[in-house]
N, C-alpha and C. Protein backbone atom coordinates (compact mmCIF):
# COMPACT_ATOMS: atom_id res chain seq x y z
N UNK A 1 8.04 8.27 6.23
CA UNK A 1 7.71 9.58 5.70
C UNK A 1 6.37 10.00 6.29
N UNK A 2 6.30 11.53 6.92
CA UNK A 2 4.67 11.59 7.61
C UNK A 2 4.27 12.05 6.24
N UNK A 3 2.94 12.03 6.23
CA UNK A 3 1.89 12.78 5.76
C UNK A 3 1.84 14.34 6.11
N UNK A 4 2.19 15.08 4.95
CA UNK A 4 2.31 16.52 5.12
C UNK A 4 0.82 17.35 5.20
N UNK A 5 0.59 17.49 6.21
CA UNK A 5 -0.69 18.16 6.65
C UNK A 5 -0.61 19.87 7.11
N UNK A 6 0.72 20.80 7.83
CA UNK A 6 0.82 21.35 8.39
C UNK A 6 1.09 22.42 7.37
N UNK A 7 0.67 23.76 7.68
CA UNK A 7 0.97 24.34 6.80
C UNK A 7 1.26 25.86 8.05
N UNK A 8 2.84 26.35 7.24
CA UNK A 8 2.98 27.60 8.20
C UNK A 8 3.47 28.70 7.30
N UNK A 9 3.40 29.71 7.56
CA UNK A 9 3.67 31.48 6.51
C UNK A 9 4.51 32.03 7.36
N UNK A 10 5.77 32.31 6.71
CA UNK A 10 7.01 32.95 6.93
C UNK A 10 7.18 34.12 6.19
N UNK A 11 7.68 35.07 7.18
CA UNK A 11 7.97 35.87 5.65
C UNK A 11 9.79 35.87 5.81
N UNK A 12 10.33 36.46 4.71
CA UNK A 12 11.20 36.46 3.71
C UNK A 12 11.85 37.55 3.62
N UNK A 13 12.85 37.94 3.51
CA UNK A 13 13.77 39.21 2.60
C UNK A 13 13.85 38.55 1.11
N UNK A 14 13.34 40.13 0.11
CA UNK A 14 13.40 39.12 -1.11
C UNK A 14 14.49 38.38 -1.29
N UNK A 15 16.18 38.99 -0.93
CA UNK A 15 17.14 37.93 -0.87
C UNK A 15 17.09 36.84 -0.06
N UNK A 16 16.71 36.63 0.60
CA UNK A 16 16.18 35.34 1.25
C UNK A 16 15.73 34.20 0.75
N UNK A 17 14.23 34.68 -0.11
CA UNK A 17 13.32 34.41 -1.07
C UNK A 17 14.21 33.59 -2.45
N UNK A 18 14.79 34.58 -2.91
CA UNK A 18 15.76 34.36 -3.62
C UNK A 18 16.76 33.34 -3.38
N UNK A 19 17.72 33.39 -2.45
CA UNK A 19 18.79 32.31 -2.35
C UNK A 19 18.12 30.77 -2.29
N UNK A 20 16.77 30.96 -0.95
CA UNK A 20 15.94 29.22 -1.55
C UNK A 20 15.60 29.01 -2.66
N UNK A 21 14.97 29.60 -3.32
CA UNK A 21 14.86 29.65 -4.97
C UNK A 21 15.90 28.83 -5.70
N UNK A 22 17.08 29.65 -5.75
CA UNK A 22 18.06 29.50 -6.29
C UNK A 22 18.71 28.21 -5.96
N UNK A 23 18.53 28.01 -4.47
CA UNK A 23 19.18 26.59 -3.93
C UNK A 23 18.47 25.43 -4.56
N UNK A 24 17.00 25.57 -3.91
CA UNK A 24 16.24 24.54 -4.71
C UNK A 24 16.53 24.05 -5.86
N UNK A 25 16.33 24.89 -6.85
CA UNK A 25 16.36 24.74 -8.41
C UNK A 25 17.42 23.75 -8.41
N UNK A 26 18.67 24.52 -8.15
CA UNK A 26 20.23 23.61 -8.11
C UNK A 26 20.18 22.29 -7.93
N UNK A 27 19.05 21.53 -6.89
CA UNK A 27 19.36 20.67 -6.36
C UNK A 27 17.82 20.05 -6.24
N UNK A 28 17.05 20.74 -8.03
CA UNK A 28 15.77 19.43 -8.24
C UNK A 28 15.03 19.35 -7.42
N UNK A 29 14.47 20.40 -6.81
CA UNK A 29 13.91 20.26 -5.64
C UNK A 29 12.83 21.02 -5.42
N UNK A 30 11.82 21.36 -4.23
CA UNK A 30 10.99 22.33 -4.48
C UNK A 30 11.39 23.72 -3.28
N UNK A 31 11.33 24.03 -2.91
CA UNK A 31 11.58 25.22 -1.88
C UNK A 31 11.11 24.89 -0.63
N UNK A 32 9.70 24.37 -0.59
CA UNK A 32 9.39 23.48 0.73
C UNK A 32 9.84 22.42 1.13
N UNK A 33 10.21 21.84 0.35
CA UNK A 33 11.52 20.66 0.35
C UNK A 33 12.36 20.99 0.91
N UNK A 34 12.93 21.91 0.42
CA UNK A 34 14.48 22.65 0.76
C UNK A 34 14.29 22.72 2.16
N UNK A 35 13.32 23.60 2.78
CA UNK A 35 13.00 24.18 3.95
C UNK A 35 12.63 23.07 4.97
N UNK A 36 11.87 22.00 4.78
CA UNK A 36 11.75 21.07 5.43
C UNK A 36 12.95 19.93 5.94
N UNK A 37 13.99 20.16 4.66
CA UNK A 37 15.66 19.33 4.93
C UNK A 37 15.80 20.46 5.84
N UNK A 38 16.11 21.98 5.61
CA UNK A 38 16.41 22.73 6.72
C UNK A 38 15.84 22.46 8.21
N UNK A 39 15.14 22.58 8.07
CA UNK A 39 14.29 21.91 9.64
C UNK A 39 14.87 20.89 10.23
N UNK A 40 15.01 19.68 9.55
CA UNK A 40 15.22 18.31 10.14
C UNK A 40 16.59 18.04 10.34
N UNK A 41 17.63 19.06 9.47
CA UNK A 41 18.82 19.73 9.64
C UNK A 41 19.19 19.96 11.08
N UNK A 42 18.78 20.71 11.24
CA UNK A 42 18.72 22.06 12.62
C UNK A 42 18.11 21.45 13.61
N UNK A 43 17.03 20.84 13.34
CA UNK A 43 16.57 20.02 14.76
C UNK A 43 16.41 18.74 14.37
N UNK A 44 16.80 17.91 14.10
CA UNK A 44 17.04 16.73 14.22
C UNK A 44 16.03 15.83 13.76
N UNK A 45 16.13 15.02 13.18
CA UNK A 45 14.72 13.83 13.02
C UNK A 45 13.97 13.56 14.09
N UNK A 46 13.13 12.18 13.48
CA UNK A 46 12.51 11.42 14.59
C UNK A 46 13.67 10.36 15.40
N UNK A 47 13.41 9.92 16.53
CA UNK A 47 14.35 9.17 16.91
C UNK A 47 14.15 8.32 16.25
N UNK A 48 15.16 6.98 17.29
CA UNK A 48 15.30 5.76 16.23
C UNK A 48 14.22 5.06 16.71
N UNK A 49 13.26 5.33 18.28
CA UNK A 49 12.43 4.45 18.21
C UNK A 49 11.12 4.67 17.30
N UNK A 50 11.02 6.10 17.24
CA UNK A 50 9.67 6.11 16.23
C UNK A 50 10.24 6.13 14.71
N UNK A 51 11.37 6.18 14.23
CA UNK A 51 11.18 5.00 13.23
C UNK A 51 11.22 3.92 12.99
N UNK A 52 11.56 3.27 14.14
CA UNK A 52 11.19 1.99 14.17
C UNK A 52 10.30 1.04 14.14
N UNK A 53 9.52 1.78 14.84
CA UNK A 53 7.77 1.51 14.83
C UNK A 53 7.04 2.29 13.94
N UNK A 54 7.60 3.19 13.24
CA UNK A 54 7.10 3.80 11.90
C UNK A 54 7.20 2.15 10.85
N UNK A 55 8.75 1.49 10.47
CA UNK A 55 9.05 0.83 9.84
C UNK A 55 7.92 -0.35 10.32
N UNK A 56 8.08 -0.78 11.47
CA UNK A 56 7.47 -1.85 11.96
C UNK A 56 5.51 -1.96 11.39
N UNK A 57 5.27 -0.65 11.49
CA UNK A 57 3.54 -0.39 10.93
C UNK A 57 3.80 -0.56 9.41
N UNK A 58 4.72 -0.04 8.81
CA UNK A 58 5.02 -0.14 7.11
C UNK A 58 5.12 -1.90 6.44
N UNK A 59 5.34 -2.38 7.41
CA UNK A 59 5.73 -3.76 7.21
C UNK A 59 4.94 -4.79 7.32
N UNK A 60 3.94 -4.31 8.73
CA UNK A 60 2.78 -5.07 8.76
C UNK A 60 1.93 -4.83 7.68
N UNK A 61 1.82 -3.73 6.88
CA UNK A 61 0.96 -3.85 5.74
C UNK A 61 0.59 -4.67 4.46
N UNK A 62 -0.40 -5.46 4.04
CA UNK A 62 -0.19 -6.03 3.50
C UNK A 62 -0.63 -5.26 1.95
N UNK A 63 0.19 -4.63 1.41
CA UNK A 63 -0.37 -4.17 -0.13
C UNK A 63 0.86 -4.61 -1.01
N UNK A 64 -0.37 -4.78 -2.16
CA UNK A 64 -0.13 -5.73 -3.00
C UNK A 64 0.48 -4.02 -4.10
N UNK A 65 1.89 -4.55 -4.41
CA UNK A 65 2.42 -3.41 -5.54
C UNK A 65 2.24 -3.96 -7.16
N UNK A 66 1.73 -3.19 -8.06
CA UNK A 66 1.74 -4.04 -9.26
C UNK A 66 3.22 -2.85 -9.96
N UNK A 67 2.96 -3.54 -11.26
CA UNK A 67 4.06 -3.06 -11.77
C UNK A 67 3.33 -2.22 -12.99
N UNK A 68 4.26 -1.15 -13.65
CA UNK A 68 3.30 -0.99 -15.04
C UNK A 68 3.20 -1.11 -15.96
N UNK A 69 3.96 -2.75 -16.21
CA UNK A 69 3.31 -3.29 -17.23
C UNK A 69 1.70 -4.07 -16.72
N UNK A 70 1.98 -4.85 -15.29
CA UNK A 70 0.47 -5.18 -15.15
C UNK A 70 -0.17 -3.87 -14.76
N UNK A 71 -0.42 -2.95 -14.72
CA UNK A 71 -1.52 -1.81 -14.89
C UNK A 71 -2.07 -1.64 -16.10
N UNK A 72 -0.94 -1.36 -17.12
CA UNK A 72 -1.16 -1.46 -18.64
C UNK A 72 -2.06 -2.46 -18.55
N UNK A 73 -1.97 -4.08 -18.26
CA UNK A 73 -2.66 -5.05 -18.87
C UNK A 73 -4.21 -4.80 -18.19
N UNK A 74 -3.95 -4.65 -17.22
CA UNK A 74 -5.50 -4.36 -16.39
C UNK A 74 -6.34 -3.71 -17.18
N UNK A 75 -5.94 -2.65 -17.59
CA UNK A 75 -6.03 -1.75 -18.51
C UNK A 75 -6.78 -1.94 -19.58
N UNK A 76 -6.23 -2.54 -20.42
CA UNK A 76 -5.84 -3.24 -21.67
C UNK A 76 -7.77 -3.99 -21.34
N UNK A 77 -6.85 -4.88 -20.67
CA UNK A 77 -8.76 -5.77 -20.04
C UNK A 77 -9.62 -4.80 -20.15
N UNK A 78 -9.78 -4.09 -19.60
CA UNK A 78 -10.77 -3.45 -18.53
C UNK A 78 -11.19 -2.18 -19.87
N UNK A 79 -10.76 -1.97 -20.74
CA UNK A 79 -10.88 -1.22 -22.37
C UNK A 79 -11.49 -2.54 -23.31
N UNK A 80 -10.92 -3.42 -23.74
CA UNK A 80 -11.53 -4.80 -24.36
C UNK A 80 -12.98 -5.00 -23.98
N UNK A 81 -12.55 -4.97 -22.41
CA UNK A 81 -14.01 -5.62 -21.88
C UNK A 81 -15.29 -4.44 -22.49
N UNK A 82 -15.14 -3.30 -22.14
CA UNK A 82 -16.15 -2.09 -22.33
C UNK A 82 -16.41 -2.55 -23.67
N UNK A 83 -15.13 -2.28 -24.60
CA UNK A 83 -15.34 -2.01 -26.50
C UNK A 83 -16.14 -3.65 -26.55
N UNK A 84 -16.03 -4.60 -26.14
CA UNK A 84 -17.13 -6.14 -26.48
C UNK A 84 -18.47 -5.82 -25.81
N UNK A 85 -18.60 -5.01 -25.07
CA UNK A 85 -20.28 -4.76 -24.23
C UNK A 85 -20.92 -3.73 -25.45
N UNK A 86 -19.93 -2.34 -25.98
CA UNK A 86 -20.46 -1.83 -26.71
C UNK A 86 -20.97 -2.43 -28.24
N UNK A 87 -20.09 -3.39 -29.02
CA UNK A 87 -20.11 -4.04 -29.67
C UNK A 87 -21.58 -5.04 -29.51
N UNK A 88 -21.98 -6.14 -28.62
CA UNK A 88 -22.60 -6.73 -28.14
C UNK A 88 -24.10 -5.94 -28.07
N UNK A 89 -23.99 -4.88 -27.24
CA UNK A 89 -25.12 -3.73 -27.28
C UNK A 89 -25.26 -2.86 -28.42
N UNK A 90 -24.95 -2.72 -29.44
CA UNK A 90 -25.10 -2.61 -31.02
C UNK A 90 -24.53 -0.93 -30.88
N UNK A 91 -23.72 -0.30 -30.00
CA UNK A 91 -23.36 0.85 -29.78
C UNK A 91 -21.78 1.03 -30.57
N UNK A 92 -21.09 -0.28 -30.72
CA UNK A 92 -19.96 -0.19 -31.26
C UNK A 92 -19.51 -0.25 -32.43
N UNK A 93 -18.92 0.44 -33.13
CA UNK A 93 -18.42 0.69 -34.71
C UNK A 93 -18.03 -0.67 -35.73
């Protein structure tokens, strides 16, 4: 997936306007969404070698995914820890 940086202004017939609207909605989506499947539609993706080496850079990465229950717990810590400093420092209830 690139990083959406580009930004371009079209104009529209309000029926135009309208039918993406209408499509979008149908199909949970946003209108630049819509328009961007249109694009990649009509002219084609990336080939298979630059996603390949798209995949290949995705893979070498090493990040660590948590889940959210461990965020919650981090969390959880990282709230405990503060409310015992305030407590400790005579600031807490």
């Amino acid at each position: 997936m690139h990083m959406l940086s580009e930004r371009l202004q079209i104009l529209l017939s309000p029926e135009q306007k309208q039918r993406l609207e209408s499509e979008a909605r149908s199909r949970g989506i946003s209108v630049g969404g819509l328009v961007r499947e249109a694009i990649e539609g009509a002219l084609g993706g990336p080939s298979p070698e630059v996603r390949a080496r798209a995949l290949e850079r995705t893979r070498a990465r090493r990040v660590a995914f948590l889940t959210p229950q461990e965020i919650d717990a981090i969390l959880d810590d990282a709230k405990n820890e503060r409310w015992e400093r305030l407590v400790r420092d005579g600031r807490g209830v």
